[in-house]
PDB file of N, CA and C in Angstrom:
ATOM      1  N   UNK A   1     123.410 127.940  74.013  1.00  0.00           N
ATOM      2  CA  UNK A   1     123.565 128.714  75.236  1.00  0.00           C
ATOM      3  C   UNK A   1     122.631 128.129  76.295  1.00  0.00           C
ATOM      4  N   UNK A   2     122.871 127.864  77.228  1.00  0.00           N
ATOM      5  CA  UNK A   2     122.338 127.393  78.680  1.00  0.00           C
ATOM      6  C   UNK A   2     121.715 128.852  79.100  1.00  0.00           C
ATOM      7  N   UNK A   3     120.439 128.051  80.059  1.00  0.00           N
ATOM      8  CA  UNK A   3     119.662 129.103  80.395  1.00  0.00           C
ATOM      9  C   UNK A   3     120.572 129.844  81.380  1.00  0.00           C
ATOM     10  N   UNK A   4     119.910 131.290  81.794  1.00  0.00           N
ATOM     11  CA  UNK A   4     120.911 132.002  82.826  1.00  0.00           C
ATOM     12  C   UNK A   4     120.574 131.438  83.831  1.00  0.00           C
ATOM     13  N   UNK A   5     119.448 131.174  84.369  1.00  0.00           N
ATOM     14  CA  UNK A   5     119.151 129.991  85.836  1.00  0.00           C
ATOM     15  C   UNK A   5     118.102 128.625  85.216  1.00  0.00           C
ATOM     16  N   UNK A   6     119.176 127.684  86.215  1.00  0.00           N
ATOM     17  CA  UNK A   6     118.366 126.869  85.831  1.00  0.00           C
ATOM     18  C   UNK A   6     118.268 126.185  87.680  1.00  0.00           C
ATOM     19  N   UNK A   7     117.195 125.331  87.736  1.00  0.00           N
ATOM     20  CA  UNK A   7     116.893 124.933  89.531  1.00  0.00           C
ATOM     21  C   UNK A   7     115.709 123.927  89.165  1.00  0.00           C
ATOM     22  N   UNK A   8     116.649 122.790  89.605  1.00  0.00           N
ATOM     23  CA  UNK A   8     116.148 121.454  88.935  1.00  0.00           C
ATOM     24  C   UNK A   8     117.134 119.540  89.775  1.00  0.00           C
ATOM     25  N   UNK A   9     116.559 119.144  89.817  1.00  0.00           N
ATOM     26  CA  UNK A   9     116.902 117.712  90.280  1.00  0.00           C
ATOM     27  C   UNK A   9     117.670 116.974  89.508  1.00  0.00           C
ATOM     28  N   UNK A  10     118.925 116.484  89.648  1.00  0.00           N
ATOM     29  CA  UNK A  10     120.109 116.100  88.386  1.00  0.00           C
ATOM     30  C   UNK A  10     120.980 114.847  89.317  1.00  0.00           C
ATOM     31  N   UNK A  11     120.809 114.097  88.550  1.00  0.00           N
ATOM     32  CA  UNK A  11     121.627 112.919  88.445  1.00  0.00           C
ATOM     33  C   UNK A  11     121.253 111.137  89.314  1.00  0.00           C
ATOM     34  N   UNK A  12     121.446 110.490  89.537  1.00  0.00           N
ATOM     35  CA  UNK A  12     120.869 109.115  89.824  1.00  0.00           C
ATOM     36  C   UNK A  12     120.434 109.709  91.343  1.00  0.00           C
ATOM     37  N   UNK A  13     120.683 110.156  92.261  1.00  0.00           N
ATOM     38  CA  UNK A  13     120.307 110.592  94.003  1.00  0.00           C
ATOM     39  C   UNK A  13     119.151 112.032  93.882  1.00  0.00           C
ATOM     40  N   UNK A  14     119.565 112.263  92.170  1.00  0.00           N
ATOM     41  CA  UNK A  14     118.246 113.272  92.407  1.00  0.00           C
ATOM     42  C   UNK A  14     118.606 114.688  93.033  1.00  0.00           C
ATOM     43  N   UNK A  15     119.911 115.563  92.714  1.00  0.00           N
ATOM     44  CA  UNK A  15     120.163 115.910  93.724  1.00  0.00           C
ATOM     45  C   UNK A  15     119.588 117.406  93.527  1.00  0.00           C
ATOM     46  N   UNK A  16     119.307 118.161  94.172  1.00  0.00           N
ATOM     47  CA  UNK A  16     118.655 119.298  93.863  1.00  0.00           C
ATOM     48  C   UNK A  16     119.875 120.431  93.564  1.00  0.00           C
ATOM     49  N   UNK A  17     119.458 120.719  92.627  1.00  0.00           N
ATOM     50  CA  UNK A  17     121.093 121.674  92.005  1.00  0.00           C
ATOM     51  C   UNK A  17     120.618 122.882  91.167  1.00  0.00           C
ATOM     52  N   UNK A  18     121.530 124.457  91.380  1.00  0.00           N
ATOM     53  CA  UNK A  18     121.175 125.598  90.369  1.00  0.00           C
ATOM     54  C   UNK A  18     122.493 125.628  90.126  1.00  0.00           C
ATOM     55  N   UNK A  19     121.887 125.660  88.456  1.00  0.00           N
ATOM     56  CA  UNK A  19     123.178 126.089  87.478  1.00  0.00           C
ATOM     57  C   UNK A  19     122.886 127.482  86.780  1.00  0.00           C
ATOM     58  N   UNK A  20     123.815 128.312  87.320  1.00  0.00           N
ATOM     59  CA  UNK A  20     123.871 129.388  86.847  1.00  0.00           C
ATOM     60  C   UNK A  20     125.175 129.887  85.578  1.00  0.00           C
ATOM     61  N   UNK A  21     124.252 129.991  84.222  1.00  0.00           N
ATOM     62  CA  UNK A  21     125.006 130.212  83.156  1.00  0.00           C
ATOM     63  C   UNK A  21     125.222 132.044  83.091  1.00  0.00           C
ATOM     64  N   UNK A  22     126.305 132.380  83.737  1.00  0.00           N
ATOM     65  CA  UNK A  22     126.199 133.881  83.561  1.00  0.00           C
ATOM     66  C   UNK A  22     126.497 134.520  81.938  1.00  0.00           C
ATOM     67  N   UNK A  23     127.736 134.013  81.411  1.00  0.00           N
ATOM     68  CA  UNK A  23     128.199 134.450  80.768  1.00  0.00           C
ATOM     69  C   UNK A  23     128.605 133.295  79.396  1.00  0.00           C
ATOM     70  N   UNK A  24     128.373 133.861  78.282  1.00  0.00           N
ATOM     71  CA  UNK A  24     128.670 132.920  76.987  1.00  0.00           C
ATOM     72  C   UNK A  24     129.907 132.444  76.767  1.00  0.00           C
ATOM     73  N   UNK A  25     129.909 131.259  76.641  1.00  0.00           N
ATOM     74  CA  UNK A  25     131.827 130.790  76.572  1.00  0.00           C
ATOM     75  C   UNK A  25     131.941 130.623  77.563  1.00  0.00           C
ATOM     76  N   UNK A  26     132.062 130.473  78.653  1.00  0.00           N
ATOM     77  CA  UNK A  26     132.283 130.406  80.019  1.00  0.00           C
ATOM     78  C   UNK A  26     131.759 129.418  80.597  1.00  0.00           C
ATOM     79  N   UNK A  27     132.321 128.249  81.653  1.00  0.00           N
ATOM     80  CA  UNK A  27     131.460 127.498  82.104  1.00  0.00           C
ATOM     81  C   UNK A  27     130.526 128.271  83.125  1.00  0.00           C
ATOM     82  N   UNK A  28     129.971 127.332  83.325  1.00  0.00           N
ATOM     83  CA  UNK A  28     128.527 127.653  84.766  1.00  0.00           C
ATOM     84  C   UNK A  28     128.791 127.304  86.010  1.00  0.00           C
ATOM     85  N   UNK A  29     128.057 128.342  86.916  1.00  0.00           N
ATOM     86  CA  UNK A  29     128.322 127.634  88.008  1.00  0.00           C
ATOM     87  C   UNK A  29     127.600 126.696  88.777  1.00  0.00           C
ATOM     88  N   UNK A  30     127.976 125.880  89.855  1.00  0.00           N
ATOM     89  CA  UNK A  30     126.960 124.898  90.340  1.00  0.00           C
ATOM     90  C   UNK A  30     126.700 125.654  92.388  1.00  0.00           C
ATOM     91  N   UNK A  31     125.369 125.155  92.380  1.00  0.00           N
ATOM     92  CA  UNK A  31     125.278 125.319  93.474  1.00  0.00           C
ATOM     93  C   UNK A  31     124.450 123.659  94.027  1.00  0.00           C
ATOM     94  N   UNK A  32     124.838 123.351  94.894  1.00  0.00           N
ATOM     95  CA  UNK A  32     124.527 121.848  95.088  1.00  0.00           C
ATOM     96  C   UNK A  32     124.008 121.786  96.385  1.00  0.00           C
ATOM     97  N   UNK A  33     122.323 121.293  96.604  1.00  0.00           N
ATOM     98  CA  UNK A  33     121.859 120.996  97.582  1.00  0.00           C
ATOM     99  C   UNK A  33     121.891 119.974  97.755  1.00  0.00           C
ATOM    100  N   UNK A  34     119.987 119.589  98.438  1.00  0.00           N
ATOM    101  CA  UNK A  34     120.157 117.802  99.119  1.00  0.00           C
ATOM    102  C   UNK A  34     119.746 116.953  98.199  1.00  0.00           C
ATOM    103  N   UNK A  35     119.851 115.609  98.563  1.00  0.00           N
ATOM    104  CA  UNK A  35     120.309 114.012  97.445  1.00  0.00           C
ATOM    105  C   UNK A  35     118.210 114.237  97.964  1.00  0.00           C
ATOM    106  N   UNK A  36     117.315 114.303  97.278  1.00  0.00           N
ATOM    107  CA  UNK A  36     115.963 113.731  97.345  1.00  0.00           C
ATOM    108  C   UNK A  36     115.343 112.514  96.812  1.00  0.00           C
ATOM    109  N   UNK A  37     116.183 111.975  95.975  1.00  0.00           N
ATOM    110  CA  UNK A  37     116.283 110.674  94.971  1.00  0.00           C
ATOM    111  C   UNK A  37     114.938 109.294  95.731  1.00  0.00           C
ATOM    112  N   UNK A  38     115.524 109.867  96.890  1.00  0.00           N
ATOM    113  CA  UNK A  38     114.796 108.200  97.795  1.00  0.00           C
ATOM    114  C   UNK A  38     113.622 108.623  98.728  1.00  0.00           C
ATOM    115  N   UNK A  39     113.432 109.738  98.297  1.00  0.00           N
ATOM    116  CA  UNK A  39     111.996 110.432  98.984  1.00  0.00           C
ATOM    117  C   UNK A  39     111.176 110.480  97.717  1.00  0.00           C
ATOM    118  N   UNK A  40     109.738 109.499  98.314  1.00  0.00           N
ATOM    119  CA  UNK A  40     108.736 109.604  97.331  1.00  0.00           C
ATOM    120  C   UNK A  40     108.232 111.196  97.027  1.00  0.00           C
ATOM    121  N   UNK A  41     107.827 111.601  97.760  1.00  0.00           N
ATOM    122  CA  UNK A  41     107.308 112.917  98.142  1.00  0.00           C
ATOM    123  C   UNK A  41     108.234 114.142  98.912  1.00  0.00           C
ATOM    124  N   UNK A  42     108.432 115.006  98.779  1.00  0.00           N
ATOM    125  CA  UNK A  42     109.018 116.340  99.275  1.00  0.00           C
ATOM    126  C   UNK A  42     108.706 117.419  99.006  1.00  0.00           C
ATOM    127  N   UNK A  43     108.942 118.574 100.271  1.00  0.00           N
ATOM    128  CA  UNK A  43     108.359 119.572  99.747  1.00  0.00           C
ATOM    129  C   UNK A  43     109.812 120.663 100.160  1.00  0.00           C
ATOM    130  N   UNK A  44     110.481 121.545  99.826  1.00  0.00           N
ATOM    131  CA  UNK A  44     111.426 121.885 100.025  1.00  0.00           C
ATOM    132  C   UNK A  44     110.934 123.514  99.669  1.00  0.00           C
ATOM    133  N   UNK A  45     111.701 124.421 100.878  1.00  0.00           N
ATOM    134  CA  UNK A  45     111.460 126.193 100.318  1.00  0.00           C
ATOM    135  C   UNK A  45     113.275 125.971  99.781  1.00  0.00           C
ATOM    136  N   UNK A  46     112.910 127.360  99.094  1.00  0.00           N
ATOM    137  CA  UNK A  46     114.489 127.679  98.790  1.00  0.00           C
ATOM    138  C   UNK A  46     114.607 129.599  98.415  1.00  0.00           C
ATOM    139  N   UNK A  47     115.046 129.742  98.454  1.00  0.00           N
ATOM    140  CA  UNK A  47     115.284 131.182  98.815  1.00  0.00           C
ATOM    141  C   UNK A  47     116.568 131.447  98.026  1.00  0.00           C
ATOM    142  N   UNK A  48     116.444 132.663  97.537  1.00  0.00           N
ATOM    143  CA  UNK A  48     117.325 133.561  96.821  1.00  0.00           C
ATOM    144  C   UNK A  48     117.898 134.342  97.548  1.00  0.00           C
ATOM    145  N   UNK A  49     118.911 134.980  98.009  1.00  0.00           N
ATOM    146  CA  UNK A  49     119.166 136.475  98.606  1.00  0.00           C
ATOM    147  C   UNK A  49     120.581 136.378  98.302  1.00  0.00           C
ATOM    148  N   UNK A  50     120.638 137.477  96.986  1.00  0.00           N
ATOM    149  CA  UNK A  50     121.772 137.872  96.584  1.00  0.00           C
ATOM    150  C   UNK A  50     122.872 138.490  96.995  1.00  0.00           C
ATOM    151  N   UNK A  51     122.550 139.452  98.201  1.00  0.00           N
ATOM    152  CA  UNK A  51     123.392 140.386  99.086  1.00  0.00           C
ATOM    153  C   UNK A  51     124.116 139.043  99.507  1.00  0.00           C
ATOM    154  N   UNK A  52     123.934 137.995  99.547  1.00  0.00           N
ATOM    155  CA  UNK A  52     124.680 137.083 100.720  1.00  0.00           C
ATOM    156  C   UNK A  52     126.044 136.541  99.596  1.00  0.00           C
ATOM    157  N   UNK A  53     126.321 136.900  98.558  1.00  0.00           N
ATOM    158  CA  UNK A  53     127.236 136.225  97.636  1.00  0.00           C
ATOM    159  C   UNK A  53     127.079 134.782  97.377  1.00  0.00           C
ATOM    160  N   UNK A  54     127.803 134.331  97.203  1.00  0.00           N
ATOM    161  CA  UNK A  54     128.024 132.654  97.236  1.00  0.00           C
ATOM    162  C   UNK A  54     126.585 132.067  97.802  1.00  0.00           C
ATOM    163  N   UNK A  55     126.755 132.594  99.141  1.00  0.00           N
ATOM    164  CA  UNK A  55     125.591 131.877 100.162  1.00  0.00           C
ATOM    165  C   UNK A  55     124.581 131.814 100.025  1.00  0.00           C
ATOM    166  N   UNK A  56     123.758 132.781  98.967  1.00  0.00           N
ATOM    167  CA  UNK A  56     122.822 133.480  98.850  1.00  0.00           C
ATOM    168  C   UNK A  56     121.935 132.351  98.367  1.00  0.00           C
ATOM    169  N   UNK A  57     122.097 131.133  98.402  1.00  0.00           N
ATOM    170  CA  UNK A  57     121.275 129.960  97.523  1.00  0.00           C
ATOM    171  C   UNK A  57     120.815 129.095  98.586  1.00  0.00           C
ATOM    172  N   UNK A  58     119.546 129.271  99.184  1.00  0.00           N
ATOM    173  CA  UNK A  58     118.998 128.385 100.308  1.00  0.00           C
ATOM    174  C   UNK A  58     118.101 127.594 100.451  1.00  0.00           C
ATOM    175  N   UNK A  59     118.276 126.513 101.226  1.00  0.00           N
ATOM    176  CA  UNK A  59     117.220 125.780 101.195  1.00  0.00           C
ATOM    177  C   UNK A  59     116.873 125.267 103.046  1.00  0.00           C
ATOM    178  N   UNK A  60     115.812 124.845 103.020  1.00  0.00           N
ATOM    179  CA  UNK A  60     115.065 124.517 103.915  1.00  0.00           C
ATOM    180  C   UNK A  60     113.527 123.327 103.529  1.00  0.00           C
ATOM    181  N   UNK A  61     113.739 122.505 104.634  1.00  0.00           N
ATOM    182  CA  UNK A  61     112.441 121.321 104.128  1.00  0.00           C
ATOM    183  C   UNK A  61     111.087 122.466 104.839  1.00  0.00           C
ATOM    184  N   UNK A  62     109.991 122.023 103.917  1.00  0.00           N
ATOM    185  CA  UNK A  62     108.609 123.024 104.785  1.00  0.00           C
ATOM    186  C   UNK A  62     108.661 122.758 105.940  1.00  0.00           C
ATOM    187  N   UNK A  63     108.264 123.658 106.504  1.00  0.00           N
ATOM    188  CA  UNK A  63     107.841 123.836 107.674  1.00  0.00           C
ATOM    189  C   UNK A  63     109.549 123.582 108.570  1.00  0.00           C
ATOM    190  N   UNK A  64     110.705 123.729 108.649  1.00  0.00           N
ATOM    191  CA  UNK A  64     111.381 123.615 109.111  1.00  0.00           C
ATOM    192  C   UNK A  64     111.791 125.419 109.713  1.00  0.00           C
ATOM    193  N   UNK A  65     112.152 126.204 110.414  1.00  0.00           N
ATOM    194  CA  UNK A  65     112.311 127.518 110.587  1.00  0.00           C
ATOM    195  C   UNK A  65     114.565 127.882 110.060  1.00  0.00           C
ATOM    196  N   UNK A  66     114.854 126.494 110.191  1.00  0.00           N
ATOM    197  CA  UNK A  66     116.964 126.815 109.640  1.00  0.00           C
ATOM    198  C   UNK A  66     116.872 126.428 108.115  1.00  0.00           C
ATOM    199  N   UNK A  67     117.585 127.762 107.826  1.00  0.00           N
ATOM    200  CA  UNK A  67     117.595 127.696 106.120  1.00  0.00           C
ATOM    201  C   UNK A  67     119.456 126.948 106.113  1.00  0.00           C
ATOM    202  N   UNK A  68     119.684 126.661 105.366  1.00  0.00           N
ATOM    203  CA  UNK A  68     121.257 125.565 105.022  1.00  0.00           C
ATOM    204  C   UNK A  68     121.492 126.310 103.705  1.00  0.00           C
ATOM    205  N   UNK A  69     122.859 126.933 103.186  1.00  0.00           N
ATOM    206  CA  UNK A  69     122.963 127.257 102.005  1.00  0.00           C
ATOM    207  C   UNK A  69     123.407 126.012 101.260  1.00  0.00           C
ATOM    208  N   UNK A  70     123.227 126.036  99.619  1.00  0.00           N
ATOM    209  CA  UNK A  70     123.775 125.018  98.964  1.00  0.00           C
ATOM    210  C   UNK A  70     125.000 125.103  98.956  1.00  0.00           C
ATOM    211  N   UNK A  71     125.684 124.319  98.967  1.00  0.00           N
ATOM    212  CA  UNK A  71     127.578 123.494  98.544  1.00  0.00           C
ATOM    213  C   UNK A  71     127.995 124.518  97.129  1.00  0.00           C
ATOM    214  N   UNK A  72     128.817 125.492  97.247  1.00  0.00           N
ATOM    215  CA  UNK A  72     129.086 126.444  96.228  1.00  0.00           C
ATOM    216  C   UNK A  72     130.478 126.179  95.538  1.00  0.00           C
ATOM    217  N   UNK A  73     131.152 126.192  94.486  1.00  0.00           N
ATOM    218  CA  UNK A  73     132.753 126.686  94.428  1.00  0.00           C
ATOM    219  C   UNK A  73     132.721 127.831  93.359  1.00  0.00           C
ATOM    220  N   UNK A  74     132.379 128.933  94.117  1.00  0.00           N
ATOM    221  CA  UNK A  74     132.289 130.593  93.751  1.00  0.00           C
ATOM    222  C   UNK A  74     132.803 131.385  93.923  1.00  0.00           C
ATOM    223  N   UNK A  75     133.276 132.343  93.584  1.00  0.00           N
ATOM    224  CA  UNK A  75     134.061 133.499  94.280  1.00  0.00           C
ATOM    225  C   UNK A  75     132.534 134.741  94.013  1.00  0.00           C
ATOM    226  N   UNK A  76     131.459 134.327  93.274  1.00  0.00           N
ATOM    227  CA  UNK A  76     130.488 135.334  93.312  1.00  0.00           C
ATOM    228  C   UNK A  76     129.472 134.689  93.797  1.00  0.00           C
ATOM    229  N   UNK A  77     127.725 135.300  93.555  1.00  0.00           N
ATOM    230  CA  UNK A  77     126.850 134.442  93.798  1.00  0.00           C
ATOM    231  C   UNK A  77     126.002 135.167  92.947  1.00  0.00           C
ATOM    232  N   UNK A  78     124.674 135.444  93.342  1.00  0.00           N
ATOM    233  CA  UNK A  78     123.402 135.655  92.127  1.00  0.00           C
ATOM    234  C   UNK A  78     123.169 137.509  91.716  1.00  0.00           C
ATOM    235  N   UNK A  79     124.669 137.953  92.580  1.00  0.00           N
ATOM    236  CA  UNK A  79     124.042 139.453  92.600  1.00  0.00           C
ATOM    237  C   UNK A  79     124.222 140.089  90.997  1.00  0.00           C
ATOM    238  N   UNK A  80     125.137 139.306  90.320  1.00  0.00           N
ATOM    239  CA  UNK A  80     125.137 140.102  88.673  1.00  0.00           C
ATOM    240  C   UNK A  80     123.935 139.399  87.810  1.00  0.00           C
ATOM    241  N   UNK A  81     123.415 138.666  88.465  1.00  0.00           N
ATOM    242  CA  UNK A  81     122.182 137.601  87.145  1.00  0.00           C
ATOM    243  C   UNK A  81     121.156 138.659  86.975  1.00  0.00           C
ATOM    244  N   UNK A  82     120.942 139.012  85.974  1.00  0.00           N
ATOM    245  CA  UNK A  82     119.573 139.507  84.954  1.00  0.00           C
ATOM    246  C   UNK A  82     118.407 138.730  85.302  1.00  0.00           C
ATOM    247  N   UNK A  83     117.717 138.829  86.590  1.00  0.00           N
ATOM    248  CA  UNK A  83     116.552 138.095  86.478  1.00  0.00           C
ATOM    249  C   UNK A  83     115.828 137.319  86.053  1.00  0.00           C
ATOM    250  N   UNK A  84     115.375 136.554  85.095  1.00  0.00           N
ATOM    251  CA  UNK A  84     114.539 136.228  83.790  1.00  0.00           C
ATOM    252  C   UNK A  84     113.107 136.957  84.086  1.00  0.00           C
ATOM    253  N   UNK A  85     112.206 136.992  83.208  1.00  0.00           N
ATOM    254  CA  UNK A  85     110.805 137.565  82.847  1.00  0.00           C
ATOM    255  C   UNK A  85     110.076 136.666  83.287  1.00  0.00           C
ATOM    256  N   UNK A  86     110.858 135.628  82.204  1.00  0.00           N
ATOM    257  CA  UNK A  86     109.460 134.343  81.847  1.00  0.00           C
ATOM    258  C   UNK A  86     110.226 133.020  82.425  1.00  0.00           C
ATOM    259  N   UNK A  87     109.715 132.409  83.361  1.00  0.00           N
ATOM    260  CA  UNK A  87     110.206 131.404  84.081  1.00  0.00           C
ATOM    261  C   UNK A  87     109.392 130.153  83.569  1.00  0.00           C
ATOM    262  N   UNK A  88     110.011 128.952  83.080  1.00  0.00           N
ATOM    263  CA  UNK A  88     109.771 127.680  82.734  1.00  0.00           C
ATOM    264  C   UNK A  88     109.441 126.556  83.544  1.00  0.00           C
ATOM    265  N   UNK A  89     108.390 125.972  84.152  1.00  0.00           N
ATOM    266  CA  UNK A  89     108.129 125.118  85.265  1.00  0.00           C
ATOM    267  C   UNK A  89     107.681 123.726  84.672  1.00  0.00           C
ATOM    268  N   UNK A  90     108.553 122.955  85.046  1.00  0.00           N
ATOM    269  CA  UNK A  90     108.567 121.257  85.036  1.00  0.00           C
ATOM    270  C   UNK A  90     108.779 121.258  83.594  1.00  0.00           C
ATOM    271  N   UNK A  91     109.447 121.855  83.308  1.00  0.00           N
ATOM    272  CA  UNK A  91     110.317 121.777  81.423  1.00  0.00           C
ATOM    273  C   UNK A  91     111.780 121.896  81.572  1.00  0.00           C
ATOM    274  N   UNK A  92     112.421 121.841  80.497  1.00  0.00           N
ATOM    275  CA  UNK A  92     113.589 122.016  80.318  1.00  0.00           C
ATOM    276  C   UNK A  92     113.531 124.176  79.967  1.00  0.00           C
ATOM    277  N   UNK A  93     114.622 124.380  79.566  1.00  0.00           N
ATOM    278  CA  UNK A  93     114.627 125.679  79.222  1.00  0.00           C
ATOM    279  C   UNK A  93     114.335 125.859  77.458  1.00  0.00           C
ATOM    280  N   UNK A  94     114.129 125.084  76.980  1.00  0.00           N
ATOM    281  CA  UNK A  94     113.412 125.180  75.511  1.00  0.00           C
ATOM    282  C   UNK A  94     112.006 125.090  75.090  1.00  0.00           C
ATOM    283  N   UNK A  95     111.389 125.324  76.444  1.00  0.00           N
ATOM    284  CA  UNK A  95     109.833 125.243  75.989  1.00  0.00           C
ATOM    285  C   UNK A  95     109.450 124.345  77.119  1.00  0.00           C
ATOM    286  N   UNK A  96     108.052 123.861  76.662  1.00  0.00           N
ATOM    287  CA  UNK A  96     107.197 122.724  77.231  1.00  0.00           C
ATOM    288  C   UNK A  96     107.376 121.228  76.960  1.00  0.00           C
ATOM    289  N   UNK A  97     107.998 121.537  75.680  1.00  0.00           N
ATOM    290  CA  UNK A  97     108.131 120.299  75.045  1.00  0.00           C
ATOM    291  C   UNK A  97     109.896 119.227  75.471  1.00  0.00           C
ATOM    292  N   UNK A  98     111.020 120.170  76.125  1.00  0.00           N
ATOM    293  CA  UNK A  98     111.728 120.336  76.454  1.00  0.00           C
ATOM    294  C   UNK A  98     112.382 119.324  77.741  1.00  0.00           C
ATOM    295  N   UNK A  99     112.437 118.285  78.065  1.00  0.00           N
ATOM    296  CA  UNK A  99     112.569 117.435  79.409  1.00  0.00           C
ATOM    297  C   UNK A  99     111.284 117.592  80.325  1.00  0.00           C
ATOM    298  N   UNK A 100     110.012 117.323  79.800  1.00  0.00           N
ATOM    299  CA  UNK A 100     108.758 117.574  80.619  1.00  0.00           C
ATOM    300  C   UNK A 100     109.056 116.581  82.265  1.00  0.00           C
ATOM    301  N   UNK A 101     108.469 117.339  82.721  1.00  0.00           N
ATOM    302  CA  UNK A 101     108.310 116.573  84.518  1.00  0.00           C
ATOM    303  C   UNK A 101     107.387 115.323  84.241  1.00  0.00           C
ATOM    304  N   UNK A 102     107.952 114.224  84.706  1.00  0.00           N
ATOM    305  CA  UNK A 102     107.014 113.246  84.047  1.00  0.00           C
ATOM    306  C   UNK A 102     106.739 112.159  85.593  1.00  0.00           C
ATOM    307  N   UNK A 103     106.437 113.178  86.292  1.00  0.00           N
ATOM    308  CA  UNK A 103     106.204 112.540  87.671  1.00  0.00           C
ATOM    309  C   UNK A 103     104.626 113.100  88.171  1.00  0.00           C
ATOM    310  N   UNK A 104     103.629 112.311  88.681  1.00  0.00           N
ATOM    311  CA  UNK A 104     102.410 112.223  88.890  1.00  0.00           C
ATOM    312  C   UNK A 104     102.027 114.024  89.369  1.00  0.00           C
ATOM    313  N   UNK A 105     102.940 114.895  90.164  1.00  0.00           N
ATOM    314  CA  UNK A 105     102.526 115.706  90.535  1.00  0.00           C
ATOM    315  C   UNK A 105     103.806 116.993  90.514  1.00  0.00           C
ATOM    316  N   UNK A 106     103.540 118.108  90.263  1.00  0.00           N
ATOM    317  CA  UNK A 106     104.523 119.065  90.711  1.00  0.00           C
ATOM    318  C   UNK A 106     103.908 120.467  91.065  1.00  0.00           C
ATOM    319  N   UNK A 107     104.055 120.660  92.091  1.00  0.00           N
ATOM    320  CA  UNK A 107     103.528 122.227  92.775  1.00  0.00           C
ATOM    321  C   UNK A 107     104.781 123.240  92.966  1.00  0.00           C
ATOM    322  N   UNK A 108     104.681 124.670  92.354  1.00  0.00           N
ATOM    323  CA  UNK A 108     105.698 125.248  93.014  1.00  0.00           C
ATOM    324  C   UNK A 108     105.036 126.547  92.947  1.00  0.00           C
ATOM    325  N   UNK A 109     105.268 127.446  94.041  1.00  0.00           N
ATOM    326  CA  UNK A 109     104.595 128.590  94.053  1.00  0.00           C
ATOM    327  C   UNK A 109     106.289 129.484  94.451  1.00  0.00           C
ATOM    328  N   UNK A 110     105.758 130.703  94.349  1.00  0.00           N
ATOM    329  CA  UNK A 110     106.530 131.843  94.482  1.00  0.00           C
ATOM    330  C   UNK A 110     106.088 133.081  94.745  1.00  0.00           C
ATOM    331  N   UNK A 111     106.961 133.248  95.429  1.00  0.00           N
ATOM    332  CA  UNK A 111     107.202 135.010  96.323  1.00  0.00           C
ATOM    333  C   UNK A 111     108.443 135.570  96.169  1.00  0.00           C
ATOM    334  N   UNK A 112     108.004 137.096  95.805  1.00  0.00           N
ATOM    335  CA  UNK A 112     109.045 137.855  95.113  1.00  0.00           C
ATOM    336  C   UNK A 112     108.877 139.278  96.566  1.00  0.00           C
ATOM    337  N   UNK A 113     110.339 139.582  97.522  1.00  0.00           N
ATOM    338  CA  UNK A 113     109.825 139.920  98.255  1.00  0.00           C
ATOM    339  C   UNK A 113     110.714 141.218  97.675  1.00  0.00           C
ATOM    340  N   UNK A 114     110.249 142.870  97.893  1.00  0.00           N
ATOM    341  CA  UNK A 114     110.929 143.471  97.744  1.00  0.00           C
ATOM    342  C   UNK A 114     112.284 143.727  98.705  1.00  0.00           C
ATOM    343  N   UNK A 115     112.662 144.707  98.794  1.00  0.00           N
ATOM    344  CA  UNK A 115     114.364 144.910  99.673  1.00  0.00           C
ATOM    345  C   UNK A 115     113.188 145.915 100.423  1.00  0.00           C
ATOM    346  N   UNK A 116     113.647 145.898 102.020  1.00  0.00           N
ATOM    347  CA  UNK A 116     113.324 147.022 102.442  1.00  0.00           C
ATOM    348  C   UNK A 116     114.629 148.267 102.642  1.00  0.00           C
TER     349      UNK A 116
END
């Protein structure tokens, strides 16, 4: 079983992509951002907001103020996903030991904002 989110850099351009495994037996869906492959360094926000369906998967370079949604083929978006608890950083979804980040540096911080 594939994790229920996964948000991670995939394929020769590097491309920044969430695969969301909702349901068992079922394929996943893709949400497809930008090619980073040929940038030494980047720093990218990305944003969740489920009310938006499909759209709800965003990204923006720091310090830029226009968020761009990722490239979807959905008829839903993140509003049925079960959250996770325990979130996995610069691993695969099987641990630490799992596709480790094997690049000199990785920072990622997070903010969990409530709904007003």
């Amino acid at each position: 079983m594939i994790a229920p989110l996964w948000l991670g850099l995939r394929g020769p351009n590097q491309t920044l992509t969430l695969i969301l495994g909702r349901e068992h037996g079922r394929s996943p869906h893709y949400w497809v951002g930008p090619d980073v492959g040929d940038e030494r360094d980047f720093d990218l926000d990305i944003a969740f907001y489920p009310d938006m369906g499909p759209g709800g998967v965003l990204w923006r370079r720091r310090g830029d103020i226009s968020w761009t949604s990722f490239a979807a083929i959905s008829a839903t978006g993140l509003e049925q996903l079960s959250w996770p608890a325990l979130w996995s950083v610069g691993c695969g979804q099987h641990g630490p030991d799992d596709r480790r980040y094997a690049g000199p540096r990785l920072e990622i911080a997070a903010t969990v904002l409530a709904a007003s």
